[in-house]
N, C-alpha and C. Protein backbone atom coordinates (compact mmCIF):
# COMPACT_ATOMS: atom_id res chain seq x y z
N UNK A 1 0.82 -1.19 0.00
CA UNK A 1 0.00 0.00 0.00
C UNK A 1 0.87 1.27 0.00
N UNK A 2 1.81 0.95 0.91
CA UNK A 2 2.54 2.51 1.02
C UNK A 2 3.46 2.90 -0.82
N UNK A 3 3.67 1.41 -1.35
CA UNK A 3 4.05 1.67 -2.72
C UNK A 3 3.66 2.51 -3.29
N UNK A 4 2.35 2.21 -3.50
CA UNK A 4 0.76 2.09 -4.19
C UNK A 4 1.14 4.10 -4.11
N UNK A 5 0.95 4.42 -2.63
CA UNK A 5 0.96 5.73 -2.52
C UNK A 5 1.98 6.71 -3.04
N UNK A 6 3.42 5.73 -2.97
CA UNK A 6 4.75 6.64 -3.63
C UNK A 6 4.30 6.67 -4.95
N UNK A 7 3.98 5.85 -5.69
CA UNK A 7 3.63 5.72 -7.20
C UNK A 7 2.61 6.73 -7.30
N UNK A 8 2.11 6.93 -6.49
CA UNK A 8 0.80 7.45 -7.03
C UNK A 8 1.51 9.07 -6.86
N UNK A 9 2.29 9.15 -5.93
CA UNK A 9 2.42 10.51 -5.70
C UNK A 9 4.05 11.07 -7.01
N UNK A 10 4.40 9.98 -7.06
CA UNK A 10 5.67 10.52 -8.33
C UNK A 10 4.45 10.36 -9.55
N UNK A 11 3.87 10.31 -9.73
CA UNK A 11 2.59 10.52 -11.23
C UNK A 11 2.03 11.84 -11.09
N UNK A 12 1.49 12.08 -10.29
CA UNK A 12 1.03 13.55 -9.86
C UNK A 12 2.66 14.39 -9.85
N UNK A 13 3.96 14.56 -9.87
CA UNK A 13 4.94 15.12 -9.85
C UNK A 13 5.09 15.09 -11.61
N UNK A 14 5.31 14.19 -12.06
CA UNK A 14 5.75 13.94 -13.73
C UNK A 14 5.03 15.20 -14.37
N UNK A 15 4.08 15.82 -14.00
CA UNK A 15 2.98 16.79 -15.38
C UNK A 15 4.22 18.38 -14.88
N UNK A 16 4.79 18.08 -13.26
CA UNK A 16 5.52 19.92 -13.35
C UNK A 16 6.66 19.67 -14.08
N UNK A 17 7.31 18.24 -14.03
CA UNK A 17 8.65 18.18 -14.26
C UNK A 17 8.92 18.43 -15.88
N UNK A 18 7.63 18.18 -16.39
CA UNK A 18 7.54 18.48 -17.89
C UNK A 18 7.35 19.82 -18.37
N UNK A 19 6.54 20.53 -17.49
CA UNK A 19 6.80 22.08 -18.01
C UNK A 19 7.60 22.87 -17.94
N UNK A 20 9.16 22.27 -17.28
CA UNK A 20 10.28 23.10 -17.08
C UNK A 20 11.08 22.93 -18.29
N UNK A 21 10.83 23.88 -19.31
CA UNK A 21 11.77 24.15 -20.36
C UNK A 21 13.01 23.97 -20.31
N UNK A 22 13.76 25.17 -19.15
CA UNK A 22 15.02 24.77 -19.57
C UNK A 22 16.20 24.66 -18.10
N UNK A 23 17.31 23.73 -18.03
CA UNK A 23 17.65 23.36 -16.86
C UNK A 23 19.10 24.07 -17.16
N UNK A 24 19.51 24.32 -15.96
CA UNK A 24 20.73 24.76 -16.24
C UNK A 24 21.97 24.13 -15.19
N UNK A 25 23.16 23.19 -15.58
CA UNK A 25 23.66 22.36 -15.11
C UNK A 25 25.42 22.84 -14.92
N UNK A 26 26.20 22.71 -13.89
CA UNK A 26 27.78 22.55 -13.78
C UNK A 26 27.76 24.31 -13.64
N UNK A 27 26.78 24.97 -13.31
CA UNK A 27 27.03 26.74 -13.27
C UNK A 27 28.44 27.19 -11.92
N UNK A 28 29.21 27.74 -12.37
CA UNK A 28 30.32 28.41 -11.44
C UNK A 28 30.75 29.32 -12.19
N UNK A 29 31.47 30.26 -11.27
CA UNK A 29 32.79 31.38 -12.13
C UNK A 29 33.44 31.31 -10.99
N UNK A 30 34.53 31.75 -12.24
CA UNK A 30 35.95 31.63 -12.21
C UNK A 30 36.33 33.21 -10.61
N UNK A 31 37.26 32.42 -10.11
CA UNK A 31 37.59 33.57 -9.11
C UNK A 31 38.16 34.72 -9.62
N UNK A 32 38.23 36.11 -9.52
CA UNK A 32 39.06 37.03 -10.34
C UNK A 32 40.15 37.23 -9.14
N UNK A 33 41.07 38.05 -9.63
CA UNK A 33 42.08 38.44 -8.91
C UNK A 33 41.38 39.40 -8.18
N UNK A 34 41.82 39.67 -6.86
CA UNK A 34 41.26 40.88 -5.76
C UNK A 34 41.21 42.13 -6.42
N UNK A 35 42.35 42.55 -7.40
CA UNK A 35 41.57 43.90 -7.96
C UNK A 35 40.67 44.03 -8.62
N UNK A 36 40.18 42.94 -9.27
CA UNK A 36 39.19 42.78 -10.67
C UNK A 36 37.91 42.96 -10.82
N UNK A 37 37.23 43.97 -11.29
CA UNK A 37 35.92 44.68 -11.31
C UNK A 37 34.72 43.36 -12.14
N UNK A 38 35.71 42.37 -12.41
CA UNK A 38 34.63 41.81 -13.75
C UNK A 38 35.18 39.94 -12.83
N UNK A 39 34.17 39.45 -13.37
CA UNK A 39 34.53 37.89 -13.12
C UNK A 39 34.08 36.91 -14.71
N UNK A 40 34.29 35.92 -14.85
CA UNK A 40 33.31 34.86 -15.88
C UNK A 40 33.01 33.88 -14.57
N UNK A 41 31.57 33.80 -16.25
CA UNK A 41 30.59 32.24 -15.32
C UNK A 41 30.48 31.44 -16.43
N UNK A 42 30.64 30.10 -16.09
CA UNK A 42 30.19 29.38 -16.66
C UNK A 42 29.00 28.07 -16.41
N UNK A 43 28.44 27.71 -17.69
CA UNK A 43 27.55 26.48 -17.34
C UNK A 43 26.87 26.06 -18.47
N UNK A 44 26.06 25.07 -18.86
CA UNK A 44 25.36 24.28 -19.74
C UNK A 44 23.96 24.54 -19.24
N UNK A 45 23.38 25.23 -20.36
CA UNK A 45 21.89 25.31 -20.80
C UNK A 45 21.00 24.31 -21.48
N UNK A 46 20.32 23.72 -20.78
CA UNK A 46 19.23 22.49 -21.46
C UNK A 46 18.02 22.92 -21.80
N UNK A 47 17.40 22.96 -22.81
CA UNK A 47 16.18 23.38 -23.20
C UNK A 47 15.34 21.65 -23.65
N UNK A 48 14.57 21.40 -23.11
CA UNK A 48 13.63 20.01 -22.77
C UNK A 48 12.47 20.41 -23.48
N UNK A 49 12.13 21.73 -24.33
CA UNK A 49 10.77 21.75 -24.46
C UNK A 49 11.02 21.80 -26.24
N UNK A 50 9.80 21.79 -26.81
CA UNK A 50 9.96 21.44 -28.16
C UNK A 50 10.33 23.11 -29.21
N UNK A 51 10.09 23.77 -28.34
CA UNK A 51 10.40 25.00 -29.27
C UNK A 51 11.66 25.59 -28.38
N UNK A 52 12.58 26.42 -29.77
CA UNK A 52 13.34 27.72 -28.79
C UNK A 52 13.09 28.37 -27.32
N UNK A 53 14.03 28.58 -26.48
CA UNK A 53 13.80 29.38 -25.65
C UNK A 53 14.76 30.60 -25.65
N UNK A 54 14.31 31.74 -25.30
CA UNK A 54 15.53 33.01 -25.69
C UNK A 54 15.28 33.71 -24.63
N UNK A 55 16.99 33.52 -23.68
CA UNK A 55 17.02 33.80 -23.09
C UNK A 55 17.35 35.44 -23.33
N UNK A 56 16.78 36.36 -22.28
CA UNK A 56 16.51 37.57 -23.08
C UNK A 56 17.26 38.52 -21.67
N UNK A 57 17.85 38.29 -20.57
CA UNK A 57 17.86 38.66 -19.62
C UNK A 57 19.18 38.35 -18.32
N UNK A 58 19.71 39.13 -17.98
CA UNK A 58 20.82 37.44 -16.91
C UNK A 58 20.55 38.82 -15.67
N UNK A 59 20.51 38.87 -14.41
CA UNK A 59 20.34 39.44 -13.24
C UNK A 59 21.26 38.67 -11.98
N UNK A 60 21.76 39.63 -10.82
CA UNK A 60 22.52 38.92 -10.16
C UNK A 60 23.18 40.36 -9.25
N UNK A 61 23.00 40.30 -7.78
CA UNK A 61 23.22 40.92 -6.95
C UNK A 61 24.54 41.06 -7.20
N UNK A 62 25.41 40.43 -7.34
CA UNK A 62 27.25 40.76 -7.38
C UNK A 62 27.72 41.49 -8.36
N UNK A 63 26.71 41.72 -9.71
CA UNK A 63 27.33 42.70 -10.32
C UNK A 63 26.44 43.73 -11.58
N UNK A 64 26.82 44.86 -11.70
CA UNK A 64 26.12 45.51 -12.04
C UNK A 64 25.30 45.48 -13.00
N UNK A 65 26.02 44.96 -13.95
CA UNK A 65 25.89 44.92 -15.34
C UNK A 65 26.46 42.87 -15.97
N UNK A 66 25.67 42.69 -15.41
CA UNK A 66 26.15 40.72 -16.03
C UNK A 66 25.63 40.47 -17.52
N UNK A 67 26.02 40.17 -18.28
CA UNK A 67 26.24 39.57 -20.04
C UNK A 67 26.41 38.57 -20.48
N UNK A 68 25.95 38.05 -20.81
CA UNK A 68 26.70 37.03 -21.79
C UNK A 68 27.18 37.35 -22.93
N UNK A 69 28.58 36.52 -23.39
CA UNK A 69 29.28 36.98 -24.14
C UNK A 69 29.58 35.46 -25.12
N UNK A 70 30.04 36.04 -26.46
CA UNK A 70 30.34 34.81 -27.19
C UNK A 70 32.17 35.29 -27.95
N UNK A 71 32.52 34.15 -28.49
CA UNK A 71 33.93 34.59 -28.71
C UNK A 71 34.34 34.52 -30.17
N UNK A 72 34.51 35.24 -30.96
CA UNK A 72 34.35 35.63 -32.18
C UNK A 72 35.81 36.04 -32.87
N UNK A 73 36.51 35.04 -34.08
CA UNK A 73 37.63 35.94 -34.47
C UNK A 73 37.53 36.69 -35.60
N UNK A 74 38.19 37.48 -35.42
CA UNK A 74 38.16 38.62 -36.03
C UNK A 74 39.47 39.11 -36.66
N UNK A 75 39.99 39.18 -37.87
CA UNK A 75 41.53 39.50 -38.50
C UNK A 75 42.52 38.52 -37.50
N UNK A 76 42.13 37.58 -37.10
CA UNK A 76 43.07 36.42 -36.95
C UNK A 76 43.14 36.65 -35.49
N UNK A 77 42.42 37.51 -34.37
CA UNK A 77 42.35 37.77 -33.26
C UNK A 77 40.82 37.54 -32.84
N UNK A 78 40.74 36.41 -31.71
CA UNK A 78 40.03 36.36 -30.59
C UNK A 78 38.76 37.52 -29.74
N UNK A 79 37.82 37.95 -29.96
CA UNK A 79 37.09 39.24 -29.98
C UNK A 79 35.94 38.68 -29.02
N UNK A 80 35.76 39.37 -27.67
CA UNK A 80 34.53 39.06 -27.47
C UNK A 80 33.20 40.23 -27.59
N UNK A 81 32.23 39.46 -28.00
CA UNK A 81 31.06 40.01 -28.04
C UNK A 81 30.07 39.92 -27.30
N UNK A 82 29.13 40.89 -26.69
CA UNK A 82 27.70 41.09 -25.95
C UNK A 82 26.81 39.99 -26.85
N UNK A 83 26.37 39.05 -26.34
CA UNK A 83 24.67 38.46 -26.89
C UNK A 83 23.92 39.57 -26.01
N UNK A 84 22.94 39.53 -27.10
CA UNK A 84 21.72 40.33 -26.76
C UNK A 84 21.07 39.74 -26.59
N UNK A 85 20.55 38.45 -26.61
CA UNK A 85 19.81 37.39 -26.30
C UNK A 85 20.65 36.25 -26.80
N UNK A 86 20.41 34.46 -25.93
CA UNK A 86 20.73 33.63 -26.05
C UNK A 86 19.28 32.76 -26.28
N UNK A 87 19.91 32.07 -27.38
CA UNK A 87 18.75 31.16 -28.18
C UNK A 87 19.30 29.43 -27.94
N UNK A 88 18.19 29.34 -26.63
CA UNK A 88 18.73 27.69 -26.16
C UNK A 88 17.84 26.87 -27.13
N UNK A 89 18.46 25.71 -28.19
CA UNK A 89 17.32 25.31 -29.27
C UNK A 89 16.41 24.02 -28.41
N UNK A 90 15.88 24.10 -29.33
CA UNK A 90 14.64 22.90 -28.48
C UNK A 90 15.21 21.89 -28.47
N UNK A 91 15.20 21.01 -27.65
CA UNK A 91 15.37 19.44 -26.96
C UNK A 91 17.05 19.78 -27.62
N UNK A 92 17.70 21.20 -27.15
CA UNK A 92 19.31 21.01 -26.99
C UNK A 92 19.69 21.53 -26.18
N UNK A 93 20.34 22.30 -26.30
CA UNK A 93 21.50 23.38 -25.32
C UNK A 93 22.21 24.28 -25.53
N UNK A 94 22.82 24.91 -24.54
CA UNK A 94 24.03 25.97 -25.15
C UNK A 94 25.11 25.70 -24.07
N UNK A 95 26.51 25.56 -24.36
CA UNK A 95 27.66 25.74 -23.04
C UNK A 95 28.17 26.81 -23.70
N UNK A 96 28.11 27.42 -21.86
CA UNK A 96 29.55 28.27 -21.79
C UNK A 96 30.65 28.16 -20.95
N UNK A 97 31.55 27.72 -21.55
CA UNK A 97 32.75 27.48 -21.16
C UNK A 97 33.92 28.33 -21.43
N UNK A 98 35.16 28.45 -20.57
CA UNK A 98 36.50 28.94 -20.83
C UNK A 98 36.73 28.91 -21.95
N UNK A 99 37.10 30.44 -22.53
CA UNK A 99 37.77 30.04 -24.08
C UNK A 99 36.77 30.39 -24.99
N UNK A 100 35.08 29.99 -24.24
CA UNK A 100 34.10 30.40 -25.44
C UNK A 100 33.41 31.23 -25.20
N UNK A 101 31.60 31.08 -25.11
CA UNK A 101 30.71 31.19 -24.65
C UNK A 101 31.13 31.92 -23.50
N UNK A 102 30.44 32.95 -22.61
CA UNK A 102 30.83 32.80 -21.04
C UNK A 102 29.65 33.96 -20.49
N UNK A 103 29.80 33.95 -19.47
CA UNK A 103 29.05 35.15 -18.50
C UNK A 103 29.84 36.30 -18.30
N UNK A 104 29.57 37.29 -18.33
CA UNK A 104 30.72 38.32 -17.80
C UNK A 104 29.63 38.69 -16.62
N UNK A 105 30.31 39.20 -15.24
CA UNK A 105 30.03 39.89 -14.62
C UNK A 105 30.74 40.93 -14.20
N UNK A 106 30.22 42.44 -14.89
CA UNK A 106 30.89 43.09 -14.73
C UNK A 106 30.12 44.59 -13.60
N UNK A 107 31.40 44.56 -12.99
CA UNK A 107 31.26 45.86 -12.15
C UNK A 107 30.71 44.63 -10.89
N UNK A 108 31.72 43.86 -10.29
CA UNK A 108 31.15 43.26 -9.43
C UNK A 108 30.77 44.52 -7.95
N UNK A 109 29.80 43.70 -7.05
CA UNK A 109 29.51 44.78 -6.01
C UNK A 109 30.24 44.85 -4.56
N UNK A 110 31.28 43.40 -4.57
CA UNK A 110 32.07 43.23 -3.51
C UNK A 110 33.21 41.93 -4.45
N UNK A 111 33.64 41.85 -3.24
CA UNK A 111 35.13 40.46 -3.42
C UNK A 111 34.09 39.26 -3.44
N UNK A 112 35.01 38.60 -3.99
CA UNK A 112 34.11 37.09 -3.88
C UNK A 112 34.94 35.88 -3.50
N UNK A 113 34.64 35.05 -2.71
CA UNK A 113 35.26 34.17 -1.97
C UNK A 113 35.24 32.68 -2.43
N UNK A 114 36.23 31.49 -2.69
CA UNK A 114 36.37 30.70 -3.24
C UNK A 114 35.43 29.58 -2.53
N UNK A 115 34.29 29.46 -3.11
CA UNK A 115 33.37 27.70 -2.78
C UNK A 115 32.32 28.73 -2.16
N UNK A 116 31.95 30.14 -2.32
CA UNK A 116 30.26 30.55 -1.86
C UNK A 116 29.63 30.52 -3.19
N UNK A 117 28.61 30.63 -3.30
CA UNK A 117 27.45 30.13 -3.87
C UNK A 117 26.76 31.68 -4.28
N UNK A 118 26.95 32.06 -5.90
CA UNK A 118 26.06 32.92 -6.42
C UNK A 118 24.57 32.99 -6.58
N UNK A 119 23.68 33.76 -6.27
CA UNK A 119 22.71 33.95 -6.99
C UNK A 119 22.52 34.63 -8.32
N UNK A 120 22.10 33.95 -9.46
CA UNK A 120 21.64 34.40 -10.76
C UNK A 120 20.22 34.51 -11.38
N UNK A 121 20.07 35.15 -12.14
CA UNK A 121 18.53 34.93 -12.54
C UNK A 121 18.68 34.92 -13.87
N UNK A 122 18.22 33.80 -14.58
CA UNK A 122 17.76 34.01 -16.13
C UNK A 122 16.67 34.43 -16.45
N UNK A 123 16.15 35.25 -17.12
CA UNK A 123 14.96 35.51 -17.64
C UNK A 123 14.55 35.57 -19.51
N UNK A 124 13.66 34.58 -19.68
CA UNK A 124 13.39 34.01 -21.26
C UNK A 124 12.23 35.31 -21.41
N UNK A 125 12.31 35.12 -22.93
CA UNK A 125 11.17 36.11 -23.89
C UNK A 125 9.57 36.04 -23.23
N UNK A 126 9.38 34.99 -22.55
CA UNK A 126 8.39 34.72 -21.98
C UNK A 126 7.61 34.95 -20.60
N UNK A 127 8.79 35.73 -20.36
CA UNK A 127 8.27 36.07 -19.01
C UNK A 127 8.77 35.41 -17.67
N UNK A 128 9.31 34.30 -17.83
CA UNK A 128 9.53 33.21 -16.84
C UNK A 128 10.82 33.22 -16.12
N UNK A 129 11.21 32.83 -15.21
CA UNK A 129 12.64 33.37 -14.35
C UNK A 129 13.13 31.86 -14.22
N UNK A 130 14.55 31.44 -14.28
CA UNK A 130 15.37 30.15 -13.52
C UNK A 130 16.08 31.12 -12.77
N UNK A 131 16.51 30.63 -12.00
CA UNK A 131 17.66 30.81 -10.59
C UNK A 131 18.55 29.44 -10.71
N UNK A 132 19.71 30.43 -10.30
CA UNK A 132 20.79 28.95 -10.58
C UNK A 132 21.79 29.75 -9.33
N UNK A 133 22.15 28.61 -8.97
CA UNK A 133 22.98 28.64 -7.63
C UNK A 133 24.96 28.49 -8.35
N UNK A 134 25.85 29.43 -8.31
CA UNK A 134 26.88 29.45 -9.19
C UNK A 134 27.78 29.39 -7.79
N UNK A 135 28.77 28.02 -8.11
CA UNK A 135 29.87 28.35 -7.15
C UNK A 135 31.22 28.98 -7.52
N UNK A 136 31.61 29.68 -6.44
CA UNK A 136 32.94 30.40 -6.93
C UNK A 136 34.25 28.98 -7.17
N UNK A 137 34.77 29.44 -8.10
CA UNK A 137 35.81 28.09 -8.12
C UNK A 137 37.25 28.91 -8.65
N UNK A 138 38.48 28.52 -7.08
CA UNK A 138 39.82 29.29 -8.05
C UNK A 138 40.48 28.34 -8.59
N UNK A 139 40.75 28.73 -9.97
CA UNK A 139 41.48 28.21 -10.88
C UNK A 139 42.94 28.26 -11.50
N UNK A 140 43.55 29.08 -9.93
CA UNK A 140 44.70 29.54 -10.43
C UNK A 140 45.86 28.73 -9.94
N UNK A 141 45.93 27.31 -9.37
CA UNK A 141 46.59 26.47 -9.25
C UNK A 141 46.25 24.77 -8.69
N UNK A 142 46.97 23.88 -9.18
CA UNK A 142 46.33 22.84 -9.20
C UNK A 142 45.55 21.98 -9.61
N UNK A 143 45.03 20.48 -9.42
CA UNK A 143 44.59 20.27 -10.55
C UNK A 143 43.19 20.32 -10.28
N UNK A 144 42.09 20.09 -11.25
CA UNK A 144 40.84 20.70 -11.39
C UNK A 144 40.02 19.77 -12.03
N UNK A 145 38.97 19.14 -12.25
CA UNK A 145 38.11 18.81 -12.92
C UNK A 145 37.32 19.46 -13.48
N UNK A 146 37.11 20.50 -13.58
CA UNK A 146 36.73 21.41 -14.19
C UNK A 146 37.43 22.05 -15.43
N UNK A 147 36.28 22.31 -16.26
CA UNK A 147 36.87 23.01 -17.82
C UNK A 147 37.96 23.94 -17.91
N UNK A 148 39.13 23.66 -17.69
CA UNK A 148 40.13 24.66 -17.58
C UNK A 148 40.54 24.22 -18.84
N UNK A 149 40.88 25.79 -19.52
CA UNK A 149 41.59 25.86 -20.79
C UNK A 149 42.45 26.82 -20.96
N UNK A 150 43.45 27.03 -21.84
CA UNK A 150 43.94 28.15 -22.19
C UNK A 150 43.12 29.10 -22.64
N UNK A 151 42.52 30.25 -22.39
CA UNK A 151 41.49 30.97 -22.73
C UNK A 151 41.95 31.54 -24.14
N UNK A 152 43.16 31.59 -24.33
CA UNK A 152 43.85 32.50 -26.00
C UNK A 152 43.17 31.43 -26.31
N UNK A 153 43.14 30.09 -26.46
CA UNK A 153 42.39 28.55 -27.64
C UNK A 153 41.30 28.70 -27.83
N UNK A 154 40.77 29.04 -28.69
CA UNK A 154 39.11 28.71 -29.33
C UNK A 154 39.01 27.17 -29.19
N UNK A 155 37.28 27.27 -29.13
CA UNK A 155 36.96 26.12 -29.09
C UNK A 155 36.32 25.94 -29.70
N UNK A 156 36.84 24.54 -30.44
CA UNK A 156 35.49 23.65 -32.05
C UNK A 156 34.67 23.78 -31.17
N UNK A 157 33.38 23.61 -31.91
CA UNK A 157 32.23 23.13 -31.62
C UNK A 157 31.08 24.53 -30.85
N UNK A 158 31.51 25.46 -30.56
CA UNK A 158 31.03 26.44 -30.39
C UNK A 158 29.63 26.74 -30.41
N UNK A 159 28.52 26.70 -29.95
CA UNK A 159 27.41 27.33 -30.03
C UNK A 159 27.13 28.81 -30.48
N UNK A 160 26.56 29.28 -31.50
CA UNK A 160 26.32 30.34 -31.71
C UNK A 160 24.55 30.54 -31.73
């Protein structure tokens, strides 16, 4: 009986878990050096629903002005650019990672400390908000499981 009841109650759960468009997975930035007004974030965007989602929006108490940015060459040099919106495609994704894709946060509003936990807000064309929990991670020695790259290296495969 008590089965009977878990089953019954993960069936009644399955109809919200389907209306969540889009998930956002592995979110952190990179520690900046103590003088540094700006930080990157990174993470993988999942879109689960059958159409585009465009993300139209990024918000976040630590810094003034947060962006996403994409990495573009230009006369044989490395260029980053403002998205004005990010277009997560249906039943895919978008990463941003070191080197590519990334978050800028710029004009942070204090120091930021290695392993606390950001608040972010995405906001899509639609009106709708995710929150994603971003940990600080320093990357400036040692080894890492995390996407560390030479940031001068482009990266195949790029989402645009």
């Amino acid at each position: 009986m008590k089965r009977l009841f878990m089953l019954f109650g993960l069936l009644l759960l399955m109809p919200l878990q389907a209306m969540a468009e889009i998930i956002v997975e592995d979110a952190w930035v990179r520690l900046p050096p103590p003088v540094a007004d700006t930080a990157a974030g990174y993470m993988t965007i999942r879109n689960h629903d059958g159409q585009d989602v465009e993300i139209t929006k990024v918000t976040t108490a630590i810094a003034k002005s947060p962006e996403f940015h994409t990495m573009q060459m230009h006369d044989g040099m490395m260029h980053m650019q403002k998205m004005e919106k990010v277009v997560v495609p249906a039943h895919g994704g978008i990463s941003f990672d070191p080197g590519g894709n990334h978050l800028m946060l710029i004009g942070l509003t204090r120091a930021l400390e290695t392993g606390e936990h950001l608040m972010i807000t995405l906001e899509t064309s639609d009106g709708q908000s995710v929150m994603i929990h971003a940990e600080v991670r320093d990357m400036r020695g040692g080894d890492h499981d995390n996407h560390e790259s030479n940031d001068d290296q482009g990266h195949h495969g790029m989402h645009h």
